[in-house]
C-alpha atoms as a PDB file:
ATOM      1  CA  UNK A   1      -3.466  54.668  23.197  1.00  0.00           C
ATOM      2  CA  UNK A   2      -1.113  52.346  22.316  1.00  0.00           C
ATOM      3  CA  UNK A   3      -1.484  49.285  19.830  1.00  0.00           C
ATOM      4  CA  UNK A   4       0.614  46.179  20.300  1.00  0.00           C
ATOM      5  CA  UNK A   5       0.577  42.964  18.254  1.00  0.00           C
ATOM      6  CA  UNK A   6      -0.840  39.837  20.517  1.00  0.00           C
ATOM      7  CA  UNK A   7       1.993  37.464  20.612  1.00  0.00           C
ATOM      8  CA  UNK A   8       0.557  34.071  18.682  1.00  0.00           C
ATOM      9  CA  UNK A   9       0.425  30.712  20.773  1.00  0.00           C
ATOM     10  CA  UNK A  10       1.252  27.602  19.285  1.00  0.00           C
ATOM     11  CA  UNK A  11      -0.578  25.715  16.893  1.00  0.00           C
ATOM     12  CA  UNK A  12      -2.847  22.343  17.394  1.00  0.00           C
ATOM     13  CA  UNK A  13      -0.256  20.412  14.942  1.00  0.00           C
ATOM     14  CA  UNK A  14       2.927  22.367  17.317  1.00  0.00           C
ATOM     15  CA  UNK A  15       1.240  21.050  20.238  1.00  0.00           C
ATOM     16  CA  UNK A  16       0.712  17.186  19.197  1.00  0.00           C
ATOM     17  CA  UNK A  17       4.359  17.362  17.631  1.00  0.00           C
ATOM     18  CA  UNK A  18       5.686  17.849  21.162  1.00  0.00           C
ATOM     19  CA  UNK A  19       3.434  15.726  23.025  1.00  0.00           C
ATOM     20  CA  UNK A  20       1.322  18.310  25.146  1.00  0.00           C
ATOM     21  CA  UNK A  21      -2.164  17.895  24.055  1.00  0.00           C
ATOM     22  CA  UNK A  22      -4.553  16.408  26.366  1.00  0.00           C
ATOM     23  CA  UNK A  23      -7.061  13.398  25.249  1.00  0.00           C
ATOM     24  CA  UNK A  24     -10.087  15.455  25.342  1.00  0.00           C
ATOM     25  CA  UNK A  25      -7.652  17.689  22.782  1.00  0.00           C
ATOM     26  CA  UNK A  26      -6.806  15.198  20.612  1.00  0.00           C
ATOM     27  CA  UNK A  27     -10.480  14.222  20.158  1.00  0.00           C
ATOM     28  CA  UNK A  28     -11.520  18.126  19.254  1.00  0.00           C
ATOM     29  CA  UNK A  29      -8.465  17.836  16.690  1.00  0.00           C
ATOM     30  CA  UNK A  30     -10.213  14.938  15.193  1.00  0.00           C
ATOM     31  CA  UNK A  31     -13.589  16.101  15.193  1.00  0.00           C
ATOM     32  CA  UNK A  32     -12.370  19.835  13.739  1.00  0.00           C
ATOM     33  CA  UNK A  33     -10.370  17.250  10.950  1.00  0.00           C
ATOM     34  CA  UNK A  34     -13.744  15.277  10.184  1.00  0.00           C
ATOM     35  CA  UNK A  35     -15.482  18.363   9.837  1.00  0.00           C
ATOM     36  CA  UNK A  36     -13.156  20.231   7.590  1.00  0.00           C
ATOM     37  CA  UNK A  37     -13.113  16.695   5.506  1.00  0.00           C
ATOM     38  CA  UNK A  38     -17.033  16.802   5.260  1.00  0.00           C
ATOM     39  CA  UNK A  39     -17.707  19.746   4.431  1.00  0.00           C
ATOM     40  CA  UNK A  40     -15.232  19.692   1.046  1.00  0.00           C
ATOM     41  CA  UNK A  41     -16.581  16.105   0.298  1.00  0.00           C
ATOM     42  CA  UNK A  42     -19.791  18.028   0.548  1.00  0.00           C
ATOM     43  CA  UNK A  43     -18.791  20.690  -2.205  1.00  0.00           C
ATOM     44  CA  UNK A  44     -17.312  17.919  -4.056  1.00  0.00           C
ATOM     45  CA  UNK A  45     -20.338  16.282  -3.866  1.00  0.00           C
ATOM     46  CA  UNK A  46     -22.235  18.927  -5.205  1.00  0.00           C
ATOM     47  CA  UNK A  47     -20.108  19.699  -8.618  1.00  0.00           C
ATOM     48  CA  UNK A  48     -19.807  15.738  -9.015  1.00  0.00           C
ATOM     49  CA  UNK A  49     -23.441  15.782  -9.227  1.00  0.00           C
ATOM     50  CA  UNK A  50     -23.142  18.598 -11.651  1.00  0.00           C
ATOM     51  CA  UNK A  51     -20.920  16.370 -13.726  1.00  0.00           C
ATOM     52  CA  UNK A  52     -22.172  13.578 -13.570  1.00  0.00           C
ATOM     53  CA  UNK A  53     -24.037  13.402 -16.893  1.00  0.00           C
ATOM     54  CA  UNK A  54     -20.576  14.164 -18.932  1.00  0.00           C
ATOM     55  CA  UNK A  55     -18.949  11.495 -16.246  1.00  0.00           C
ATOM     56  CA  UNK A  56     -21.639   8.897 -16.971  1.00  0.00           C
ATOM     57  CA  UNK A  57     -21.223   9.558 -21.139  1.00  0.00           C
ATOM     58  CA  UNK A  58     -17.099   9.374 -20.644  1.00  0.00           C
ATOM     59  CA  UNK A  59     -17.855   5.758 -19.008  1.00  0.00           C
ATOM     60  CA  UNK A  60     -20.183   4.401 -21.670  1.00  0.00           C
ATOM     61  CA  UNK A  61     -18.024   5.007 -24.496  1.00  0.00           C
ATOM     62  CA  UNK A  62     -16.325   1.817 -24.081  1.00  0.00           C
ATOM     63  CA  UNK A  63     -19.785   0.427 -25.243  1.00  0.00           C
ATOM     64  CA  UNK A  64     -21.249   3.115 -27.245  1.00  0.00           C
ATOM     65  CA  UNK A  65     -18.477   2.777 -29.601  1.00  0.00           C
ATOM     66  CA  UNK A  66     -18.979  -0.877 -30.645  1.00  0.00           C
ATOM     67  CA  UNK A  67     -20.941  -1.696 -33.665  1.00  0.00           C
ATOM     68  CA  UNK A  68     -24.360  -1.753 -32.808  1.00  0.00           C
ATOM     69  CA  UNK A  69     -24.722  -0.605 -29.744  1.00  0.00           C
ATOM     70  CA  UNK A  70     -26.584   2.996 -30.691  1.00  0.00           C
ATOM     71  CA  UNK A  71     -29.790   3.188 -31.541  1.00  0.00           C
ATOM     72  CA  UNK A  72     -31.383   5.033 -34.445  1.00  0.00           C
ATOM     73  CA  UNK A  73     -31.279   8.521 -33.052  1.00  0.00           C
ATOM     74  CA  UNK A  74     -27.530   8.205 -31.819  1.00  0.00           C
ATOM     75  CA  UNK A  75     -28.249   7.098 -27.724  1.00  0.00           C
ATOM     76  CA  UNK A  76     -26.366   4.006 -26.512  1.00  0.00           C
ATOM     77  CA  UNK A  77     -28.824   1.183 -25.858  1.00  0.00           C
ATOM     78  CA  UNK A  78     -28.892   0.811 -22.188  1.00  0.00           C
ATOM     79  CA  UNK A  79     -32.275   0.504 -20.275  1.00  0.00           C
ATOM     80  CA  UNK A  80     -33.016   0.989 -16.193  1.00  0.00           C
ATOM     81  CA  UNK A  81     -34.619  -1.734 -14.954  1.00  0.00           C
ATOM     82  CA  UNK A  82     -36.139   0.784 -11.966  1.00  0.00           C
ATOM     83  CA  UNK A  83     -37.871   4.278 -12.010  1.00  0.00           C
ATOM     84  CA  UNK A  84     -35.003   5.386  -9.768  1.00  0.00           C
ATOM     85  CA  UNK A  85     -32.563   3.691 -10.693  1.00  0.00           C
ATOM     86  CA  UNK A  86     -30.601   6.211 -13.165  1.00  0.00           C
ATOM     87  CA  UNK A  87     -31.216   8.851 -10.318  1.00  0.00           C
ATOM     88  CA  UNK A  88     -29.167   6.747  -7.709  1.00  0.00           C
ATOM     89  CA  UNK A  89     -26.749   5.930 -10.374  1.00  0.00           C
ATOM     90  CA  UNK A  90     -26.241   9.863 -10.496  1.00  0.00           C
ATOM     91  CA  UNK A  91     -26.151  10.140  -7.091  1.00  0.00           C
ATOM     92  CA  UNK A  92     -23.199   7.431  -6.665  1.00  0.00           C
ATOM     93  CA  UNK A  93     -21.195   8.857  -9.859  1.00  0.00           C
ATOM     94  CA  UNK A  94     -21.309  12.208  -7.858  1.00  0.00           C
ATOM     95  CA  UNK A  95     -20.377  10.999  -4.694  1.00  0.00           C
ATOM     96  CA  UNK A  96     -17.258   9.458  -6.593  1.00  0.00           C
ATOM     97  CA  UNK A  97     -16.412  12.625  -8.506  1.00  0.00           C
ATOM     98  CA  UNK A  98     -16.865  14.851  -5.079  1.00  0.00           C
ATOM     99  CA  UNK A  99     -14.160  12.508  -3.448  1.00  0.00           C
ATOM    100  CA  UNK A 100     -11.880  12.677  -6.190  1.00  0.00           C
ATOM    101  CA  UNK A 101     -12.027  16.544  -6.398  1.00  0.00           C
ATOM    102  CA  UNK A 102     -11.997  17.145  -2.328  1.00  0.00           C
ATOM    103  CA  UNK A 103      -8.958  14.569  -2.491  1.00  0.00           C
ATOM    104  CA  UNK A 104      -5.988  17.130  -1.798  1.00  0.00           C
ATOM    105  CA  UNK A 105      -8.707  18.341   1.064  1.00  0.00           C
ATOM    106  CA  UNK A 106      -9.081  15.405   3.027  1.00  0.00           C
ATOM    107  CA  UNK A 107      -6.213  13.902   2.796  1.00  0.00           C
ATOM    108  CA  UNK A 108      -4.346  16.841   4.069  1.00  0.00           C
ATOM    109  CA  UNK A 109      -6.677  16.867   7.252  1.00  0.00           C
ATOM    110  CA  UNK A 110      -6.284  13.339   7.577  1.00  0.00           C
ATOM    111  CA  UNK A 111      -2.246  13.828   7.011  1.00  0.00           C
ATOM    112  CA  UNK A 112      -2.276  16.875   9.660  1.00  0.00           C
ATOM    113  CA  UNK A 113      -3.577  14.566  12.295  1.00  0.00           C
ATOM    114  CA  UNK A 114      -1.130  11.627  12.340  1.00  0.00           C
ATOM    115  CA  UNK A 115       1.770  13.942  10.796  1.00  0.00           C
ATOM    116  CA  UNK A 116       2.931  14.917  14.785  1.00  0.00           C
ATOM    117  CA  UNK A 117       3.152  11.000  16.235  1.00  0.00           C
ATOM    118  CA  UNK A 118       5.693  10.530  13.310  1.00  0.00           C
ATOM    119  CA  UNK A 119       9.338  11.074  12.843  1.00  0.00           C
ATOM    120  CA  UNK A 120      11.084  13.038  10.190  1.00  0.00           C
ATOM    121  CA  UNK A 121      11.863  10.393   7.987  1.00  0.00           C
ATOM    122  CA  UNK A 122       8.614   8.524   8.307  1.00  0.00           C
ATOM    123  CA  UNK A 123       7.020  11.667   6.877  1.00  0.00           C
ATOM    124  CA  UNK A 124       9.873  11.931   3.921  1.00  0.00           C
ATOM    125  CA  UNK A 125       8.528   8.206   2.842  1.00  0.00           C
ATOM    126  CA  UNK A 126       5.132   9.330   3.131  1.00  0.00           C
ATOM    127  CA  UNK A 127       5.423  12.235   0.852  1.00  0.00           C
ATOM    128  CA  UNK A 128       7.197  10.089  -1.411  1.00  0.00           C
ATOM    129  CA  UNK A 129       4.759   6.859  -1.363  1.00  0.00           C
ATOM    130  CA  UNK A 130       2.016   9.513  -1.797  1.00  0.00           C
ATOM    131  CA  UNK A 131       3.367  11.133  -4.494  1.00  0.00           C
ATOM    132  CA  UNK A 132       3.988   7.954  -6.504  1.00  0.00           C
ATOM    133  CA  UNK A 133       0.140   6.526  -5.707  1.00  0.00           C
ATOM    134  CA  UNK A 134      -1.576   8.972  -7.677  1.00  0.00           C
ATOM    135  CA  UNK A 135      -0.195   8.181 -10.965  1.00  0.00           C
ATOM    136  CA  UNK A 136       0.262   4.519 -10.206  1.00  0.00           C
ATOM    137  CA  UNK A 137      -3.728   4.373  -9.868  1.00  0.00           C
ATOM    138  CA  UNK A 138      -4.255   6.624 -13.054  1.00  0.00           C
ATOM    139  CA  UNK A 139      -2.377   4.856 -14.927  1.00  0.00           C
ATOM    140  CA  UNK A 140      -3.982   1.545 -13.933  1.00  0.00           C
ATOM    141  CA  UNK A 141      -7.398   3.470 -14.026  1.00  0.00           C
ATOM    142  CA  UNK A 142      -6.383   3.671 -18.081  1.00  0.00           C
ATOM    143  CA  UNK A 143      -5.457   0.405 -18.647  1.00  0.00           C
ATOM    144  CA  UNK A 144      -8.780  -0.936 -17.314  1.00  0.00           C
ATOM    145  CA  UNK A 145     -10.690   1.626 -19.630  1.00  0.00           C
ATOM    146  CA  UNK A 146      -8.642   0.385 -22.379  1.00  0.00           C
ATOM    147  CA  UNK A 147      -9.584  -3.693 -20.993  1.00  0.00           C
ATOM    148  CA  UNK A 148     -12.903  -3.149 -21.064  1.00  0.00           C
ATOM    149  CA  UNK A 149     -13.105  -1.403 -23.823  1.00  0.00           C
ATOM    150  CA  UNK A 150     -11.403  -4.727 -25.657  1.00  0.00           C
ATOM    151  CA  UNK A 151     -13.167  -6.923 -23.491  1.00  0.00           C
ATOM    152  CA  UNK A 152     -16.738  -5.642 -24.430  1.00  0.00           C
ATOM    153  CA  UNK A 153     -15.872  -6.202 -27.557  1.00  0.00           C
ATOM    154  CA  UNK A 154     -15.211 -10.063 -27.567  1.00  0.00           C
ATOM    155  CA  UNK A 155     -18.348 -10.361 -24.994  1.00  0.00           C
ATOM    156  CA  UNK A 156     -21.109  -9.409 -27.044  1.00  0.00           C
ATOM    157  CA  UNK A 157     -19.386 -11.188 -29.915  1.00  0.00           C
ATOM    158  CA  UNK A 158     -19.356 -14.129 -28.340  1.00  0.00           C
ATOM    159  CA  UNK A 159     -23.535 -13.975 -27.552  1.00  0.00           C
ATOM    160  CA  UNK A 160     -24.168 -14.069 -31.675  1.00  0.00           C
ATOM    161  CA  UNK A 161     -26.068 -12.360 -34.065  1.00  0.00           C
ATOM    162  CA  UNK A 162     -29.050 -14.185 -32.517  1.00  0.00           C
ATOM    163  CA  UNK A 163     -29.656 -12.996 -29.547  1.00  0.00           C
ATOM    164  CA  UNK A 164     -30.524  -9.272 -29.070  1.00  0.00           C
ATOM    165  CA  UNK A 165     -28.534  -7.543 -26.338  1.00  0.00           C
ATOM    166  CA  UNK A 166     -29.520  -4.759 -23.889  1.00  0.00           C
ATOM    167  CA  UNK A 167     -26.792  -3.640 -21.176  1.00  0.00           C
ATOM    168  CA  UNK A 168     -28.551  -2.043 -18.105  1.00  0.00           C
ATOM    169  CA  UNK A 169     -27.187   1.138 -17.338  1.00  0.00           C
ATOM    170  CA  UNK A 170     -26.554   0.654 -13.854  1.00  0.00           C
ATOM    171  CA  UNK A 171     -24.408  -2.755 -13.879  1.00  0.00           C
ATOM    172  CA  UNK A 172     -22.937  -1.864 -16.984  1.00  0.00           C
ATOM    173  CA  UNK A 173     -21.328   1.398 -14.473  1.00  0.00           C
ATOM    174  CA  UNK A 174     -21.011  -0.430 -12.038  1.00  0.00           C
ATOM    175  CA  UNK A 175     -19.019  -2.900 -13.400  1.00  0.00           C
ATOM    176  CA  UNK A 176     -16.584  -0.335 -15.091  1.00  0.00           C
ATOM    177  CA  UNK A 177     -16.193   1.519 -12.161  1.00  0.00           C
ATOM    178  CA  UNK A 178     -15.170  -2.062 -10.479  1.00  0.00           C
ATOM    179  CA  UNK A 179     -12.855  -2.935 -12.557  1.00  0.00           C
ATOM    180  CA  UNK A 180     -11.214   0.685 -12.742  1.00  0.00           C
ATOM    181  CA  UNK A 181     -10.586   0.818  -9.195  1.00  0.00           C
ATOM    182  CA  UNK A 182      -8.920  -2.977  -9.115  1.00  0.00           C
ATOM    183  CA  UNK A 183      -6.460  -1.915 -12.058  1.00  0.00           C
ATOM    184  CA  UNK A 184      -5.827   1.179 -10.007  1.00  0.00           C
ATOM    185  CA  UNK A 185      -5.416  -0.860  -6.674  1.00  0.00           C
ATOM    186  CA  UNK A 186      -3.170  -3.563  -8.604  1.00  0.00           C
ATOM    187  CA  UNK A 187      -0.488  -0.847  -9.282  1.00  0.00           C
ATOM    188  CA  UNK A 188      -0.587   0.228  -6.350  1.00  0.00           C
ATOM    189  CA  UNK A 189       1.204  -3.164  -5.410  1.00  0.00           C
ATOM    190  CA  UNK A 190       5.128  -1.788  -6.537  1.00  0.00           C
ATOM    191  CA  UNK A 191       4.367   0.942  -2.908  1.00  0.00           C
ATOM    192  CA  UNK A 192       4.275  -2.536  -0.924  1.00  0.00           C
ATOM    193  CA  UNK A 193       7.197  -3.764  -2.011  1.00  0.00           C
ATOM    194  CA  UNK A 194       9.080  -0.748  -1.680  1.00  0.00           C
ATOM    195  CA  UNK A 195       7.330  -0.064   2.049  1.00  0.00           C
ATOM    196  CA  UNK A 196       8.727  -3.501   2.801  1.00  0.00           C
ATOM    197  CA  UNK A 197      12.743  -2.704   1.213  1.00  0.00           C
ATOM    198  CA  UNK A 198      12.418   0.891   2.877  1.00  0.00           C
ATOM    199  CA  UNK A 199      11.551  -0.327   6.530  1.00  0.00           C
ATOM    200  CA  UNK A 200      13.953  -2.692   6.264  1.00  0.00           C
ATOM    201  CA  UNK A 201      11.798  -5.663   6.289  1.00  0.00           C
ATOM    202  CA  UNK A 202      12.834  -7.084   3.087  1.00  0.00           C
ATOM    203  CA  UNK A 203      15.919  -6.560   1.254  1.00  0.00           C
ATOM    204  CA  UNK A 204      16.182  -6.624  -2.710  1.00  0.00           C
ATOM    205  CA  UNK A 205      18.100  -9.380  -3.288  1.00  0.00           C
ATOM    206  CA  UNK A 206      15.701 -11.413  -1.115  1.00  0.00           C
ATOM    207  CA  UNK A 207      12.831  -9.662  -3.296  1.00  0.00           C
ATOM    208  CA  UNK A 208      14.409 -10.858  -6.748  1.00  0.00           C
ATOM    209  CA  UNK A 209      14.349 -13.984  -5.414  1.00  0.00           C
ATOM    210  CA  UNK A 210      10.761 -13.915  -4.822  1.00  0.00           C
ATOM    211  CA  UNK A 211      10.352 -12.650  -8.543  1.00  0.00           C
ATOM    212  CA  UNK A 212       8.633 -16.243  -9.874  1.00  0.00           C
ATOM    213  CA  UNK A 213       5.890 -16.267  -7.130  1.00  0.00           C
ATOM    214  CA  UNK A 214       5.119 -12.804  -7.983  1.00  0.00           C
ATOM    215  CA  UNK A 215       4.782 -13.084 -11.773  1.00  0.00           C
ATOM    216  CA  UNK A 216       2.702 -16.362 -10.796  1.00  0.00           C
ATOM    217  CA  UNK A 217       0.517 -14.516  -8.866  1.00  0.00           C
ATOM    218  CA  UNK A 218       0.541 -11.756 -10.894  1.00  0.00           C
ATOM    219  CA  UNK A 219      -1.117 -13.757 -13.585  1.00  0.00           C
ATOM    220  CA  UNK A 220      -3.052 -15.736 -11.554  1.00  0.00           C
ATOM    221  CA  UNK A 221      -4.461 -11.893 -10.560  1.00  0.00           C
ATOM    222  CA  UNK A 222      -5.166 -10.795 -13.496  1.00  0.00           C
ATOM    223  CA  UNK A 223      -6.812 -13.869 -15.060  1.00  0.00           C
ATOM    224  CA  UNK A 224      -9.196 -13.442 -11.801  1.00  0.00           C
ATOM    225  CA  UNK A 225     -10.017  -9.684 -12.304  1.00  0.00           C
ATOM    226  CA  UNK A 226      -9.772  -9.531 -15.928  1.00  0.00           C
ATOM    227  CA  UNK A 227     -13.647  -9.685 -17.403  1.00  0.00           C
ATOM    228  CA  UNK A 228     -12.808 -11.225 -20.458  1.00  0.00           C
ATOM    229  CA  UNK A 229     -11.265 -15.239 -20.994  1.00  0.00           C
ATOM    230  CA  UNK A 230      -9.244 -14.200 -23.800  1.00  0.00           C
ATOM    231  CA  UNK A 231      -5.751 -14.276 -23.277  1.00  0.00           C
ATOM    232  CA  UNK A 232      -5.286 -10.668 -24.268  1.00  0.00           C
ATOM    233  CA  UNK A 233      -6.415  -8.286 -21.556  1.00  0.00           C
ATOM    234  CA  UNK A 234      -4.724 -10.227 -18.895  1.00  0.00           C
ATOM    235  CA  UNK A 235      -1.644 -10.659 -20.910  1.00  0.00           C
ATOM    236  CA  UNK A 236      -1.463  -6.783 -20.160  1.00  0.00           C
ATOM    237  CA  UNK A 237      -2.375  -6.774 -16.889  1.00  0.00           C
ATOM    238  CA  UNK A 238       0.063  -9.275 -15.697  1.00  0.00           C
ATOM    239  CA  UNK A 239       3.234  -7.845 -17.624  1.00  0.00           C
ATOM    240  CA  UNK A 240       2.718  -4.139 -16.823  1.00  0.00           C
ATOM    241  CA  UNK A 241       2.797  -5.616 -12.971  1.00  0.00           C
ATOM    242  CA  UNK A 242       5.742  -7.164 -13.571  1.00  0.00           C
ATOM    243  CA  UNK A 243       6.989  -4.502 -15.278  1.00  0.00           C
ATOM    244  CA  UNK A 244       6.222  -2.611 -12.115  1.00  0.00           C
ATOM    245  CA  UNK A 245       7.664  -5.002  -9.856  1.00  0.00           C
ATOM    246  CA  UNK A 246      11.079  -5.312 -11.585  1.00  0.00           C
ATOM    247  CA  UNK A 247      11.315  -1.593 -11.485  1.00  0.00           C
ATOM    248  CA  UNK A 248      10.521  -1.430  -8.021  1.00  0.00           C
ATOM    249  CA  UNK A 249      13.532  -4.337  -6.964  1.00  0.00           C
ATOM    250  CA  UNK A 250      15.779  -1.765  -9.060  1.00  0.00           C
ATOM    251  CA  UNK A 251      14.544   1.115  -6.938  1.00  0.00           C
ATOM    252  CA  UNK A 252      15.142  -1.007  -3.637  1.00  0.00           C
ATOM    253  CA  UNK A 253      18.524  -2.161  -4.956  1.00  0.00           C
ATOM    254  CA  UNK A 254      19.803   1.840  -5.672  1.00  0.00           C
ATOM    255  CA  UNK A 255      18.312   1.947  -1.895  1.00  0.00           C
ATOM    256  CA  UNK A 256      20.208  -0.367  -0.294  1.00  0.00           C
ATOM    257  CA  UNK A 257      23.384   0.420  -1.875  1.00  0.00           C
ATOM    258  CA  UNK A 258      22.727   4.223  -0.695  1.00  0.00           C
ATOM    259  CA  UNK A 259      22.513   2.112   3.003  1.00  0.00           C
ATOM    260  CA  UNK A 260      25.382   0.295   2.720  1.00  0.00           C
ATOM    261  CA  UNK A 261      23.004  -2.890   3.196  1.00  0.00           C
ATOM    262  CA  UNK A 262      24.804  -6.203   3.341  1.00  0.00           C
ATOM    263  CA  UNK A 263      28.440  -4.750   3.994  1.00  0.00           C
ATOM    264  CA  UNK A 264      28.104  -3.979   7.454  1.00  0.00           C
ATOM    265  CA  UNK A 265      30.284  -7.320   8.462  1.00  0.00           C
ATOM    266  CA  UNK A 266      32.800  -7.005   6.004  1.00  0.00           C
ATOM    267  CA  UNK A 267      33.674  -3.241   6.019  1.00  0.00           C
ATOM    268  CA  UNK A 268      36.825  -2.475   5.850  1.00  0.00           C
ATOM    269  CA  UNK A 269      38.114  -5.897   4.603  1.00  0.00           C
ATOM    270  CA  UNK A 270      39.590  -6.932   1.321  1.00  0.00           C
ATOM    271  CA  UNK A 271      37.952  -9.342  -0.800  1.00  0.00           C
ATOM    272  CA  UNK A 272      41.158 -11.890   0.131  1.00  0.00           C
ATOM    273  CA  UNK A 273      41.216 -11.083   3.679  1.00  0.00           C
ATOM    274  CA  UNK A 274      40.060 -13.381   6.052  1.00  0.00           C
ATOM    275  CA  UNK A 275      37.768 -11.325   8.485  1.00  0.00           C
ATOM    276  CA  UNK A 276      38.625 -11.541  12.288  1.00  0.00           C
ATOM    277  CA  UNK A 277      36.599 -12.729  14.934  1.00  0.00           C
ATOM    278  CA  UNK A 278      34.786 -10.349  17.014  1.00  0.00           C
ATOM    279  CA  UNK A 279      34.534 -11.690  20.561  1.00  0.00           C
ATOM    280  CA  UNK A 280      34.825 -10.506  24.057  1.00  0.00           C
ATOM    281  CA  UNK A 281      37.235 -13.354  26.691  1.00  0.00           C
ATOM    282  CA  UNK A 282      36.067 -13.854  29.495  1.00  0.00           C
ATOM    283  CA  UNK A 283      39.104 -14.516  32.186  1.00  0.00           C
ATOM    284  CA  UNK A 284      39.023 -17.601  34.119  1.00  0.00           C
ATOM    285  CA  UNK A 285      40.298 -18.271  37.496  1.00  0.00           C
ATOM    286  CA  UNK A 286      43.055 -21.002  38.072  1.00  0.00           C
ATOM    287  CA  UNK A 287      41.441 -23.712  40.068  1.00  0.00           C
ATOM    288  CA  UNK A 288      42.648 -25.211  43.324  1.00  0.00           C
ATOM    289  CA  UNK A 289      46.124 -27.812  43.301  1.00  0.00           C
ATOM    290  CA  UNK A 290      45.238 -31.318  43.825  1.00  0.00           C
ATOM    291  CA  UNK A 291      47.598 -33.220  46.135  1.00  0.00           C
ATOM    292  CA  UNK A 292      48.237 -36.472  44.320  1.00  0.00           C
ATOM    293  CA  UNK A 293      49.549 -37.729  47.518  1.00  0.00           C
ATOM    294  CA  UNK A 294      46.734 -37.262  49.455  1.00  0.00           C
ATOM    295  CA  UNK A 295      44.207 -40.447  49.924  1.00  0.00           C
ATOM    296  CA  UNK A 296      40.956 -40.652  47.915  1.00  0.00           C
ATOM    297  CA  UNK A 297      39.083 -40.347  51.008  1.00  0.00           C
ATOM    298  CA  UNK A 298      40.852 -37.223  52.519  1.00  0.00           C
ATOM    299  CA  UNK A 299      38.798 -34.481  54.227  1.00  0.00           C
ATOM    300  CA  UNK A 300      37.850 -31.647  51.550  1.00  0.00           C
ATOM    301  CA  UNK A 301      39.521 -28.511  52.535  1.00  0.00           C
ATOM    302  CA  UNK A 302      37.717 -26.096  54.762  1.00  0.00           C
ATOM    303  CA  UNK A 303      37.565 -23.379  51.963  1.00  0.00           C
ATOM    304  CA  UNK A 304      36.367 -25.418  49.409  1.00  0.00           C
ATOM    305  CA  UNK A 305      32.692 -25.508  47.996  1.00  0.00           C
ATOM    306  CA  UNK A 306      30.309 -27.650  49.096  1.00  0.00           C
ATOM    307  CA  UNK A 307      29.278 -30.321  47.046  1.00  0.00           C
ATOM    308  CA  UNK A 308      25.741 -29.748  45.176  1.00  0.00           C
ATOM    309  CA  UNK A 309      23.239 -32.226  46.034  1.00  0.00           C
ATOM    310  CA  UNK A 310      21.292 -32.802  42.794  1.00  0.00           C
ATOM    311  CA  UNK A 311      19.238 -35.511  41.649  1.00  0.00           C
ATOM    312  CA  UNK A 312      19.764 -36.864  38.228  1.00  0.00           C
ATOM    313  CA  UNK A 313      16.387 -36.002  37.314  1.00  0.00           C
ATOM    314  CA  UNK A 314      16.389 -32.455  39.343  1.00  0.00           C
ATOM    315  CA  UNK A 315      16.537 -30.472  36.227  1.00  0.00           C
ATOM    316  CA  UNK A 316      15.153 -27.044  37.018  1.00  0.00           C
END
């Protein structure tokens, strides 16, 4: 009896790459994809729940550590204002921390699904704009720890030795957590501008033109999101997005030199040369002789076109 190896068929992602998966296909991709997602958000879910007492300590330190802010024992002085509330505060911290870790999951189903309507260099950005977003976001991620840690500070300072202060646990994570993920969504600003050089939408001279809107609204930005009115905190904001900006104009200026951008015309051409004049002639037929002998009213000649009977308002 004779063994023989069964010759594999191609693959789901083989199949959408070349265009010969059905609809009703496409939507069992999906659904497998969602599945696959769910269940590692689920997992995720599960240790973030695990961790999300040493999570939940991690995010209070930016008020535990301020003078008088502990109690006697050593505890932070925060208070729920509901019987459930710290347990749905767990819950949520969890469900952040299972997203996190099940990242590389999900995103690779989610990447597996479009990857096949897109063309080889579409995916090389997208490996590349992916690559840079994660640290982009972590390191905005620690300059909003390091804001609110400042920004605490000035807060309670400016409420006065008279007036007793008690932070409830679930705003006080909540806002954190808000202003974590707008630091980490305000670096993520340097991708656009590079999307926009890359596609070709924009090129970087016209972007370092554009350079005093963007520190204007870079400021304006961070003066919005920034918790504190101090100048200090969105001092830092604002230049680091600068600083982010003028590095990503350098990036899109290497780019379009690598392109050849803004030489196409003048290829070829010395700096003193005048360049030519690139157009196609068009031949024209010699008209008809005019006999200047002939009356005015003479007889037009039988191969000659017939006069157009127009209007002088028949405009069409």
């Amino acid at each position: 009896m004779a063994f023989g190896l069964r010759k594999r068929g191609p693959s789901n992602f083989e199949r959408a790459a070349d265009g010969s998966m059905t609809l009703i296909e496409h939507v069992r991709e999906l659904r497998n994809r969602l599945f696959k997602a769910s269940l590692a958000i689920l997992v995720g879910f599960g240790v973030g729940i695990w961790l999300a007492g040493p999570v939940r300590e991690l995010l209070s330190q930016p008020y535990c550590q301020l003078p008088g802010s502990q109690l006697a024992d050593g505890r932070c002085n925060f208070v729920q204002l509901g019987p459930a509330d710290l347990f749905l505060l767990n819950l949520k911290i969890g469900l952040w921390v299972g997203l996190i870790l099940a990242a590389p999951v999900w995103l690779y189903q989610l990447w597996a699904f479009i990857a096949p309507g897109l063309h080889r260099h579409e995916r090389r950005y997208a490996y590349i704009f992916t690559a840079l977003a994660a640290p982009l976001f972590a390191a905005g991620a620690v300059l909003a720890y390091f804001v609110a840690s400042k920004g605490l500070e000035f807060l309670l300072q400016v409420s006065g030795d008279d007036i007793n202060t008690t932070l409830d646990i679930t705003r006080y994570i909540s806002f954190i957590t808000n202003l974590i993920l707008m630091f980490g969504v305000a670096f993520e600003f340097p991708l656009i501008v590079l999307m926009l050089n890359f596609v070709g939408i924009a090129s970087a001279k016209r972007l370092l033109g554009w350079w005093r809107v963007a520190v204007f609204a870079f400021f304006a930005f961070a003066a919005v999101v920034t918790p504190t009115p101090d100048p200090f905190g969105m001092t830092a904001l604002a230049l680091c997005l600068c600083a982010l900006y003028f590095a990503a104009v350098g990036v899109a200026f290497l780019n379009d030199k690598r392109r050849g951008r803004g030489k196409e015309v003048y290829a070829g051409i010395a700096d003193d040369e005048v360049s030519p004049l690139e157009f196609d002639r068009e031949p024209v037929e010699a008209g008809q002789r005019v006999d200047a002998s002939a009356p005015i009213d003479a007889p037009a000649p039988v191969d000659a076109p017939a006069p157009i009977d127009r209007r002088y308002d028949d405009i069409t």
